[in-house]
N, C-alpha and C. Protein backbone atom coordinates (compact mmCIF):
# COMPACT_ATOMS: atom_id res chain seq x y z
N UNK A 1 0.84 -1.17 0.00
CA UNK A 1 0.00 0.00 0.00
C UNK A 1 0.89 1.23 0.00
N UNK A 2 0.75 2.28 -0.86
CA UNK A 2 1.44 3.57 -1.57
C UNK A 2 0.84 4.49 -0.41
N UNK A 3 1.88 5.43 0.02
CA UNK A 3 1.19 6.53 0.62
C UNK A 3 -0.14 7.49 -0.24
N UNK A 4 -0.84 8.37 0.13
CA UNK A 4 -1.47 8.76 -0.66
C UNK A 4 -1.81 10.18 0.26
N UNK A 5 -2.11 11.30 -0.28
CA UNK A 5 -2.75 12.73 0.32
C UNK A 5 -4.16 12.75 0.67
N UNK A 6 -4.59 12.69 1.79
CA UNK A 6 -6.31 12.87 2.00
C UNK A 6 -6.22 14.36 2.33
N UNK A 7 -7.51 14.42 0.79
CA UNK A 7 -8.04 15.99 0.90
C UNK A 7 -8.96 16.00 1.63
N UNK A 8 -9.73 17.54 1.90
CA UNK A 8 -10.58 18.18 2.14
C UNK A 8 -12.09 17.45 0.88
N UNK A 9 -11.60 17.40 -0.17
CA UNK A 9 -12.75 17.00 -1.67
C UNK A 9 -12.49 15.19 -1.49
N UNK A 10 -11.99 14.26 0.06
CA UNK A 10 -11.89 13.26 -0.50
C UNK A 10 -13.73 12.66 -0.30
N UNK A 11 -14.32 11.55 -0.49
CA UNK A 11 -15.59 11.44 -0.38
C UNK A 11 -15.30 10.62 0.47
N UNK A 12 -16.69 10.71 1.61
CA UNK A 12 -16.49 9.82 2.92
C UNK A 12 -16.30 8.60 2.31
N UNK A 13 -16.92 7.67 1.47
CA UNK A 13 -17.38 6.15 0.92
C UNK A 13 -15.71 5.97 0.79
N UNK A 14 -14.81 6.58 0.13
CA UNK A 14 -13.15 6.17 -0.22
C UNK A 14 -12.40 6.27 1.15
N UNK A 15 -12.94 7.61 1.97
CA UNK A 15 -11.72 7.81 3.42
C UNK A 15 -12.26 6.47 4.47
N UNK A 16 -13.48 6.42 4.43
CA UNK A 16 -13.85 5.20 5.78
C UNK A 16 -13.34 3.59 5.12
N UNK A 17 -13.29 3.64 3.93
CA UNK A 17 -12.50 2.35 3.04
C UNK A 17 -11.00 2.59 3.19
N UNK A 18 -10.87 3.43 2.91
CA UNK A 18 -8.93 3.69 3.62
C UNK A 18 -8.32 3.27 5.18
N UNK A 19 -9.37 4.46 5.73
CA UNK A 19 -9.25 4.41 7.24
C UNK A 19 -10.63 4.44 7.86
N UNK A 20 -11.15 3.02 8.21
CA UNK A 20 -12.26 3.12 8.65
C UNK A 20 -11.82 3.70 10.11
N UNK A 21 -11.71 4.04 10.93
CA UNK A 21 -11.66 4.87 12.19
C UNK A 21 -11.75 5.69 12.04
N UNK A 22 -11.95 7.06 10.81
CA UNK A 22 -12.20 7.90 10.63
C UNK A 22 -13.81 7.77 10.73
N UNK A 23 -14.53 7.00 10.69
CA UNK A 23 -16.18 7.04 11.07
C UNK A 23 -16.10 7.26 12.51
N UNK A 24 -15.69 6.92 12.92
CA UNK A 24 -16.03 7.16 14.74
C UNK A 24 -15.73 8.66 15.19
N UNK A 25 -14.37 9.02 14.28
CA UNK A 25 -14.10 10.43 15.20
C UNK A 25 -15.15 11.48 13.99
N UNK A 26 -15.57 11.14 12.91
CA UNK A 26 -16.51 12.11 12.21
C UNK A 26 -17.77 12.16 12.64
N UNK A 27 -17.69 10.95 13.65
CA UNK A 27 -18.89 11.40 14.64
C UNK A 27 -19.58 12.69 15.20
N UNK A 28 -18.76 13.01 15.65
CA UNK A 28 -18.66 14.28 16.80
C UNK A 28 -18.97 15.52 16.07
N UNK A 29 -18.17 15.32 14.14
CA UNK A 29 -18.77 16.49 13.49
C UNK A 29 -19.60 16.40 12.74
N UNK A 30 -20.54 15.90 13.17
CA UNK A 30 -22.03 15.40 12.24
C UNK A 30 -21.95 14.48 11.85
N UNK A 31 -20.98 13.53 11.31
CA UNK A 31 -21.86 12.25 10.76
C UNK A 31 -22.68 11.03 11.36
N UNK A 32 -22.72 11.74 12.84
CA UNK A 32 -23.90 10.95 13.66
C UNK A 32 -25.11 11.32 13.44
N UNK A 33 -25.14 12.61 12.73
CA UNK A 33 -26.48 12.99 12.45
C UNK A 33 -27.30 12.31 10.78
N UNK A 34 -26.07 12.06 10.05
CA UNK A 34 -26.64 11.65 8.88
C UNK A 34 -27.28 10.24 9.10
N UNK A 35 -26.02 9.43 10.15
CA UNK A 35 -27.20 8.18 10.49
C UNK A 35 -27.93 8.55 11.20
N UNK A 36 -28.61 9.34 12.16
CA UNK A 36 -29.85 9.59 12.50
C UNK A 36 -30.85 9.55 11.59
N UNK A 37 -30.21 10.13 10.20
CA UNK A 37 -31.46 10.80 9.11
C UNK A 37 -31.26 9.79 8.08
N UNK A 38 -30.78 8.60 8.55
CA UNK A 38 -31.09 7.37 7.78
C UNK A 38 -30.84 7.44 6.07
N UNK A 39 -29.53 8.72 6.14
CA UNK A 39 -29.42 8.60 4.52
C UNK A 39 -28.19 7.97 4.15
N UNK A 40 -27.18 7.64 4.93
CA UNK A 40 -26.01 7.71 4.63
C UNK A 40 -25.56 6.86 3.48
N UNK A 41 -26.78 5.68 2.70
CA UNK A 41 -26.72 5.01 1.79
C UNK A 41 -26.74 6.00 0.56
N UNK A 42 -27.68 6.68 0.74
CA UNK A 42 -27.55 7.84 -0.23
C UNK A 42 -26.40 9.15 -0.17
N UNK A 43 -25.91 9.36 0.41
CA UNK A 43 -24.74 10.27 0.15
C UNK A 43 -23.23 10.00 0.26
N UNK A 44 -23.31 8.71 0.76
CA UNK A 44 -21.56 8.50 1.32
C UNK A 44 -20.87 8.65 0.33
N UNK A 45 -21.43 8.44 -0.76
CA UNK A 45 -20.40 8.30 -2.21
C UNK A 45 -20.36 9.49 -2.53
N UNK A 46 -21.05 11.04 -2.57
CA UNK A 46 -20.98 11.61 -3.19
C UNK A 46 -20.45 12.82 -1.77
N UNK A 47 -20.92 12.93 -0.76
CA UNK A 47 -20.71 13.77 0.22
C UNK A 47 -18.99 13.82 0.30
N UNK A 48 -17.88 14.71 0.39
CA UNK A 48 -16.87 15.12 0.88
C UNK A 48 -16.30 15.42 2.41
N UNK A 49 -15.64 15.17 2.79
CA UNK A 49 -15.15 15.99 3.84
C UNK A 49 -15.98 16.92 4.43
N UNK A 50 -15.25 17.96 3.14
CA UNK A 50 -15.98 19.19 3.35
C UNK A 50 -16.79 19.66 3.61
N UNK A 51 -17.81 19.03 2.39
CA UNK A 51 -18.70 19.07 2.37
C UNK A 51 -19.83 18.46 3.93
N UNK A 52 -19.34 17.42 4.32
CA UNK A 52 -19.64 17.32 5.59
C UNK A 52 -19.74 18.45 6.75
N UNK A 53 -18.38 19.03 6.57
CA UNK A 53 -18.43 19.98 7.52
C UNK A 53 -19.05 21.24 7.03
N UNK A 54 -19.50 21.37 5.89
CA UNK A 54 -20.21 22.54 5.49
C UNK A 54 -21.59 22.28 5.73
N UNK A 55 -22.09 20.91 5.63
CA UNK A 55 -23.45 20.68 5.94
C UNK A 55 -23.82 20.90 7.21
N UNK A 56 -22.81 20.71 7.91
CA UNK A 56 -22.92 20.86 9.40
C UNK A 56 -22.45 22.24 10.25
N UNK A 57 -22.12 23.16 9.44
CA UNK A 57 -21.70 24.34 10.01
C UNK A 57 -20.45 24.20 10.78
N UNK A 58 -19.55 23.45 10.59
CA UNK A 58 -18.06 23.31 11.10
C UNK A 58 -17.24 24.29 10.28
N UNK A 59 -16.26 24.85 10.95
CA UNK A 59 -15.17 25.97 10.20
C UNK A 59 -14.37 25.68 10.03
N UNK A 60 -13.56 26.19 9.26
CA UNK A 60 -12.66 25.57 8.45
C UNK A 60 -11.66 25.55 9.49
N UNK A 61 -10.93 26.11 10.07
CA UNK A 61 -10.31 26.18 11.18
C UNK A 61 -10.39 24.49 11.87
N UNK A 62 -11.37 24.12 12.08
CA UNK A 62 -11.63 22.54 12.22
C UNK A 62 -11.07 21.64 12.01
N UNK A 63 -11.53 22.41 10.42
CA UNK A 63 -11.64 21.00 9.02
C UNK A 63 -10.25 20.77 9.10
N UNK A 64 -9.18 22.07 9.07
CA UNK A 64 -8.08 21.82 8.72
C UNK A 64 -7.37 20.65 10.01
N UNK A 65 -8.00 21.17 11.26
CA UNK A 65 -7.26 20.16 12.52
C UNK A 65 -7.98 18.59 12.21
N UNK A 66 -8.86 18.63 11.61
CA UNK A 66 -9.45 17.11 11.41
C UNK A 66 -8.53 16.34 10.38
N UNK A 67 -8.54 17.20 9.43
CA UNK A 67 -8.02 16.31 8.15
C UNK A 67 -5.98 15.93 8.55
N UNK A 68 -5.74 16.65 9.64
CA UNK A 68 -4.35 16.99 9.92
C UNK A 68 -4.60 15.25 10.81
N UNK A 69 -5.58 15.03 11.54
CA UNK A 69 -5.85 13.81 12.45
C UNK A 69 -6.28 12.56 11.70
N UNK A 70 -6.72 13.12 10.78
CA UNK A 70 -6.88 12.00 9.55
C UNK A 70 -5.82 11.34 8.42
N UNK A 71 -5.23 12.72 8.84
CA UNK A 71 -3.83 11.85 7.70
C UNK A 71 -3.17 11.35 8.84
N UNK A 72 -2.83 11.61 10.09
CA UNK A 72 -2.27 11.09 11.00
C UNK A 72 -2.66 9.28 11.21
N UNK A 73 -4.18 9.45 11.17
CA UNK A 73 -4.42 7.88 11.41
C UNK A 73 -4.32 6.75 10.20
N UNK A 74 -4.09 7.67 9.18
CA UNK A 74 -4.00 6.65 7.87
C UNK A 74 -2.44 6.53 8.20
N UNK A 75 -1.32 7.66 8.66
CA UNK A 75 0.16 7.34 8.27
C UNK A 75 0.17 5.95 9.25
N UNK A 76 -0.55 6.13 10.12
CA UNK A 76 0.04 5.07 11.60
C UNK A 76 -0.64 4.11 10.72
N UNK A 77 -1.39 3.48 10.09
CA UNK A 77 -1.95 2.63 9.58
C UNK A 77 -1.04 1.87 8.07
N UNK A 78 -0.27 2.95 7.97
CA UNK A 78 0.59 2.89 6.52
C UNK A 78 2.07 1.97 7.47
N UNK A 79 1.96 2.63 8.41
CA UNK A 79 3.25 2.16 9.60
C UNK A 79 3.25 0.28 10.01
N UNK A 80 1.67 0.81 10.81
CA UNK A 80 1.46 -0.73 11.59
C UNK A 80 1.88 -1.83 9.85
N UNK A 81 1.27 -1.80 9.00
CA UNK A 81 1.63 -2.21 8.13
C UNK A 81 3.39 -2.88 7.59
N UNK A 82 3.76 -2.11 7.92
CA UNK A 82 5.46 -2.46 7.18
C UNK A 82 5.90 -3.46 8.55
């Protein structure tokens, strides 16, 4: 497995297939609410990051410390690996 850059434009359906532990901590910034609203079959593929946190009124200021924790848990995952 190749390192790779997780954006801000990556779509949840590819980052929780990369690094599924990224579902648990996107908890906290709404995506507990999309399974509340019973859609997440319908948007995981197309919804972003970002776009997450834009649906949810999160600032970018956030986004940037999230995605900084997200590449963090994919590198340790790129690690445990070797």
């Amino acid at each position: 497995m190749s390192a790779i850059k997780l954006s801000e434009d990556t779509p949840l359906k590819e980052l929780f297939e990369l690094v599924p532990e990224t579902r648990n901590l996107l908890h906290k910034y709404g995506y507990s609410r999309i399974l509340e609203l019973d859609v997440e079959d319908i948007v995981i593929d197309k919804l972003s990051i970002r776009g997450l946190f834009r649906l949810c009124g999160i600032g970018e200021e956030e986004l940037v410390s999230v995605l900084r924790e997200i590449q963090s848990l994919y590198n340790k995952k790129l690690e445990d690996k070797l």
